[in-house]
N, C-alpha and C. Protein backbone atom coordinates (compact mmCIF):
# COMPACT_ATOMS: atom_id res chain seq x y z
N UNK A 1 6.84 9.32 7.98
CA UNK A 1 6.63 10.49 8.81
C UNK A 1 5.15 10.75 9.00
N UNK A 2 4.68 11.40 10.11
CA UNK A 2 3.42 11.20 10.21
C UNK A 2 2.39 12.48 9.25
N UNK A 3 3.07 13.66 8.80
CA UNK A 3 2.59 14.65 8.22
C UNK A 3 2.75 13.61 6.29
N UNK A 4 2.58 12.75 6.28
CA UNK A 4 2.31 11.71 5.10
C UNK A 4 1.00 10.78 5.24
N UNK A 5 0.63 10.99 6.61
CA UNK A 5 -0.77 10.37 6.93
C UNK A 5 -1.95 11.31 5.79
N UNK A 6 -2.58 10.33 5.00
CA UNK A 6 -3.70 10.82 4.07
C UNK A 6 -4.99 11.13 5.31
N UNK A 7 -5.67 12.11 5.38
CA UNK A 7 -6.68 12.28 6.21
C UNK A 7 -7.87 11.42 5.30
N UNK A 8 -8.66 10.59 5.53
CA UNK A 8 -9.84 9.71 4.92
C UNK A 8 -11.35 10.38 5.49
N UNK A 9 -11.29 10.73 6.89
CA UNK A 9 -12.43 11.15 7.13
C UNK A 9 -12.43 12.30 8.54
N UNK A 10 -13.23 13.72 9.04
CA UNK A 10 -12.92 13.96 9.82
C UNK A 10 -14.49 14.74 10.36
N UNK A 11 -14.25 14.05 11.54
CA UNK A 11 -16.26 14.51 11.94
C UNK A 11 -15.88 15.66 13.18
N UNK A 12 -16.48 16.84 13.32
CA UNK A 12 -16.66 18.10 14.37
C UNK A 12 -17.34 17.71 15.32
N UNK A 13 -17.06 17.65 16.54
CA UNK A 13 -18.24 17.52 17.68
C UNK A 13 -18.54 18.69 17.92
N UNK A 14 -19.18 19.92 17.54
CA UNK A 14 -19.62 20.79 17.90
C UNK A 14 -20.18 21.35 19.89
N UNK A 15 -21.23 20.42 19.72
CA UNK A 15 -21.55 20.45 21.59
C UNK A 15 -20.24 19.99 21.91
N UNK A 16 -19.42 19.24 22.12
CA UNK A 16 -18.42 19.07 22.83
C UNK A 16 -16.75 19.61 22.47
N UNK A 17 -16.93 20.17 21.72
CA UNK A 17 -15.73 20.72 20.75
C UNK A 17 -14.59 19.70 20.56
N UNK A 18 -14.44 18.82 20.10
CA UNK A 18 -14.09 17.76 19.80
C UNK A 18 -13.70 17.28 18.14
N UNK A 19 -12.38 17.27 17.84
CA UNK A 19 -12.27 17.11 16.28
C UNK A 19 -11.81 15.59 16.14
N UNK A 20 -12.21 14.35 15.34
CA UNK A 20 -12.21 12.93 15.23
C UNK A 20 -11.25 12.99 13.85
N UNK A 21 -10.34 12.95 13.60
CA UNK A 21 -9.44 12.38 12.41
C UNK A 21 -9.57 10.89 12.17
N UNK A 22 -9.65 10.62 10.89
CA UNK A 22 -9.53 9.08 10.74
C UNK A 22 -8.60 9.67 9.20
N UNK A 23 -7.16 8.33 9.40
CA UNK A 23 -6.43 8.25 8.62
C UNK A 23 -6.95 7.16 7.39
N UNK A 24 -6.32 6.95 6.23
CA UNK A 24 -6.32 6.55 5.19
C UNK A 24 -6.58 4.92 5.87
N UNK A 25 -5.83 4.80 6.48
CA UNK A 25 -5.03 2.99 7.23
C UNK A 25 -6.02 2.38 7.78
N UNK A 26 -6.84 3.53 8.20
CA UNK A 26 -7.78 2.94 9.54
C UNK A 26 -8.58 1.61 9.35
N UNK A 27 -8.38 0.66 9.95
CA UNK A 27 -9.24 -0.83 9.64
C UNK A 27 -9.13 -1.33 10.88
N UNK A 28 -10.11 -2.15 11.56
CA UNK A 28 -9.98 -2.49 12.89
C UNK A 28 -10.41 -1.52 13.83
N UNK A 29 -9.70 -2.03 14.50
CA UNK A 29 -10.07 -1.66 16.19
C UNK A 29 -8.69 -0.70 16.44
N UNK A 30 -8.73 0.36 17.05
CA UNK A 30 -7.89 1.37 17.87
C UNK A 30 -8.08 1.41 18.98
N UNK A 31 -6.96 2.33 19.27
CA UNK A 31 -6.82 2.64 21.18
C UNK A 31 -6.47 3.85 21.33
N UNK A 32 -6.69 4.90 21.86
CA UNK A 32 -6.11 5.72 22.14
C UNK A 32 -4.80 5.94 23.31
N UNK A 33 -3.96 6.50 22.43
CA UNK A 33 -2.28 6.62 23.25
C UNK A 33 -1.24 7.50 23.53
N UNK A 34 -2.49 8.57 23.99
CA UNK A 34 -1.93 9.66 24.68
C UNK A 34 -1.39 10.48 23.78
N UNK A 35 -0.76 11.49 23.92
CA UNK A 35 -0.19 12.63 23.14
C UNK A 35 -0.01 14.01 23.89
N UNK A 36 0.41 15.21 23.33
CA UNK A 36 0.31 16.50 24.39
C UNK A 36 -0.73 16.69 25.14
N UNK A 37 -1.37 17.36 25.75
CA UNK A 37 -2.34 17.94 26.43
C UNK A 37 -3.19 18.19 25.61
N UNK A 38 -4.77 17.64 25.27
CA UNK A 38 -5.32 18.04 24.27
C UNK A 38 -5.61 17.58 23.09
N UNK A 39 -4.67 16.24 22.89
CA UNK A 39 -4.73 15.61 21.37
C UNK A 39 -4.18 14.10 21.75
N UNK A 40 -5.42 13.05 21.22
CA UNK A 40 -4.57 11.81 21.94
C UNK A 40 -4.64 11.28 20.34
N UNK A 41 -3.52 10.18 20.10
CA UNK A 41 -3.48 9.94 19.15
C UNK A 41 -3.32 8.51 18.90
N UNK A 42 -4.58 7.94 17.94
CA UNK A 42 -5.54 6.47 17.93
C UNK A 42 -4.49 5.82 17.37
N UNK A 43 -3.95 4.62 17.85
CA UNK A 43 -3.30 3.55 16.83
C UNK A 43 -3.90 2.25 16.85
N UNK A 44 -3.44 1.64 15.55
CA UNK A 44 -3.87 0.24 15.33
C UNK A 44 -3.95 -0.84 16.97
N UNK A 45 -4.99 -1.19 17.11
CA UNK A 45 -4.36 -2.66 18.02
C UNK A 45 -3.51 -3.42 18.20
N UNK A 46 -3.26 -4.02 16.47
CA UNK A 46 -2.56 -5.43 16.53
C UNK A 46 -1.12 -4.80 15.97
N UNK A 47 -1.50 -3.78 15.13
CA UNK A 47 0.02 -3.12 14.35
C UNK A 47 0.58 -2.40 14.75
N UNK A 48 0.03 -0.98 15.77
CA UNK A 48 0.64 -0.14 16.12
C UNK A 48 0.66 1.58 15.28
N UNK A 49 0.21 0.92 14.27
CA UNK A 49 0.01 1.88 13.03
C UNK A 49 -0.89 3.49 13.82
N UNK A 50 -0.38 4.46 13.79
CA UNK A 50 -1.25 5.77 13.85
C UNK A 50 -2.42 5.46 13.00
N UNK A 51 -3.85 5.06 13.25
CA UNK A 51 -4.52 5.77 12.72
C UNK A 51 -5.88 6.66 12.57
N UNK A 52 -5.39 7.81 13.78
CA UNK A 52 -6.31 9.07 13.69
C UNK A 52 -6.06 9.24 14.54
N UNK A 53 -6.82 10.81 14.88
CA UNK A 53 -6.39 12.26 15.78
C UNK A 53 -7.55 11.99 16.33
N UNK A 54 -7.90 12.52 18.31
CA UNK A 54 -8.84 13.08 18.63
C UNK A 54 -8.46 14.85 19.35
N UNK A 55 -8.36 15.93 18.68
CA UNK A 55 -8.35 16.61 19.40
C UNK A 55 -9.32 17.52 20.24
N UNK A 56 -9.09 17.64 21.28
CA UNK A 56 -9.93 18.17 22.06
C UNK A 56 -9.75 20.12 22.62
N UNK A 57 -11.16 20.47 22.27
CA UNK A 57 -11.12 21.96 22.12
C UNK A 57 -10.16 22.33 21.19
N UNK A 58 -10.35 22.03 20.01
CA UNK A 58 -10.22 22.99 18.91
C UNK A 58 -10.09 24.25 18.08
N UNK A 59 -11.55 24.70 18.49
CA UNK A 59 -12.00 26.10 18.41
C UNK A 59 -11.91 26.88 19.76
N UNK A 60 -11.50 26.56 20.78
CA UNK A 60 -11.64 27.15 22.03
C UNK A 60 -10.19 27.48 22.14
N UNK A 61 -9.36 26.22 21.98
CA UNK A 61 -7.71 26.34 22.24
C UNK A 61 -7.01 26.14 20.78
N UNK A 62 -7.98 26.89 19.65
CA UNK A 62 -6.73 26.74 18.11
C UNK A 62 -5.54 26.45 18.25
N UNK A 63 -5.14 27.66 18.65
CA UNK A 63 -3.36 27.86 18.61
C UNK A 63 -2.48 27.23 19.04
N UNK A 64 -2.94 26.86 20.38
CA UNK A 64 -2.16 26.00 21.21
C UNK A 64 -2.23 24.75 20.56
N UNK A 65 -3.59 23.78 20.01
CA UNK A 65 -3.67 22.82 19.14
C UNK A 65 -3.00 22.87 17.86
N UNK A 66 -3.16 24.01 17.14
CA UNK A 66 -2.49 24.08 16.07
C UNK A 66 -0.88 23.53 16.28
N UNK A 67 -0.31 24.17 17.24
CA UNK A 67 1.28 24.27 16.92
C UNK A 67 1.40 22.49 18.02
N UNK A 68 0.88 22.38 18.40
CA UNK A 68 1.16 20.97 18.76
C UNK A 68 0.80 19.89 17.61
N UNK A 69 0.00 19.97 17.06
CA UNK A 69 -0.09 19.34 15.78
C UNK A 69 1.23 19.00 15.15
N UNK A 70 1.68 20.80 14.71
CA UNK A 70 2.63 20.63 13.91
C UNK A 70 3.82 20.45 14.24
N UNK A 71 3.85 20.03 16.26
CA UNK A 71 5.13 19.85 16.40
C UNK A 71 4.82 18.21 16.49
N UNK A 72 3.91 17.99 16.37
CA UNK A 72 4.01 16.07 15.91
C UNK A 72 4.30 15.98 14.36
N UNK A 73 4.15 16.75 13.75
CA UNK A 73 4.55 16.45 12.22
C UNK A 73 3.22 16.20 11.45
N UNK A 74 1.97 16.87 12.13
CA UNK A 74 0.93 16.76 11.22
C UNK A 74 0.91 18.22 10.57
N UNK A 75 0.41 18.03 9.38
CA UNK A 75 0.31 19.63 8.83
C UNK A 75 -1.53 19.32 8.34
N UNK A 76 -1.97 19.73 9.70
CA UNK A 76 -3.65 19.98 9.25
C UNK A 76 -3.87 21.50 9.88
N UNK A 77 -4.56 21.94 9.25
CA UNK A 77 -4.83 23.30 9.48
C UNK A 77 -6.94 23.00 10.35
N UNK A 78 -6.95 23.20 11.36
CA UNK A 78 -7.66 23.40 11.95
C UNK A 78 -8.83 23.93 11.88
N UNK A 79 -8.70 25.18 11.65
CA UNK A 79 -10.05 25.98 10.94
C UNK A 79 -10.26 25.25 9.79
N UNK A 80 -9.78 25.42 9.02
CA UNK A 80 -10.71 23.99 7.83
C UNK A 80 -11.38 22.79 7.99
N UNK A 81 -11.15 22.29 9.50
CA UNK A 81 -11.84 21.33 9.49
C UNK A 81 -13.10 21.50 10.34
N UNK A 82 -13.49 22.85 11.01
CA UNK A 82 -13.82 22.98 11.97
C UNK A 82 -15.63 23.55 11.73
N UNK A 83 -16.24 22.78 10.95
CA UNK A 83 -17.68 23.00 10.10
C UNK A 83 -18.99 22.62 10.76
């Protein structure tokens, strides 16, 4: 399930409001592959494997990000990452 993804690293774009997730898995090369409005979500190349979040406007659109998160089955809380 994807709310079992270990978060490994997660960088703030501040000027661009922009939040970068990198999962535990991450090795290689990714692609980004779409997701709700707002959050595309990176998988492996060769495996397919999820691994990491880009969501976009964060702090501008929390809520709406928040609950899309958690209707993919991630349980990250937002404001905590948002430094």
């Amino acid at each position: 399930m994807l709310a079992n993804k270990r978060i490994q690293k997660t960088t703030y774009d501040r000027n661009n409001d922009i939040l970068y997730v990198s999962f535990a898995n991450a090795q290689g090369k990714s692609y980004a592959d779409g997701g709700p409005f707002g959050i595309e979500i990176m998988r492996d190349w060769n495996t397919e494997e999820i691994t990491g979040l880009m969501v976009y406007y964060p702090k501008k659109e929390m809520a709406d990000r928040q609950q899309k998160l958690h209707s993919l089955g991630f349980n990250i809380r937002l404001a905590d990452m948002l430094n």
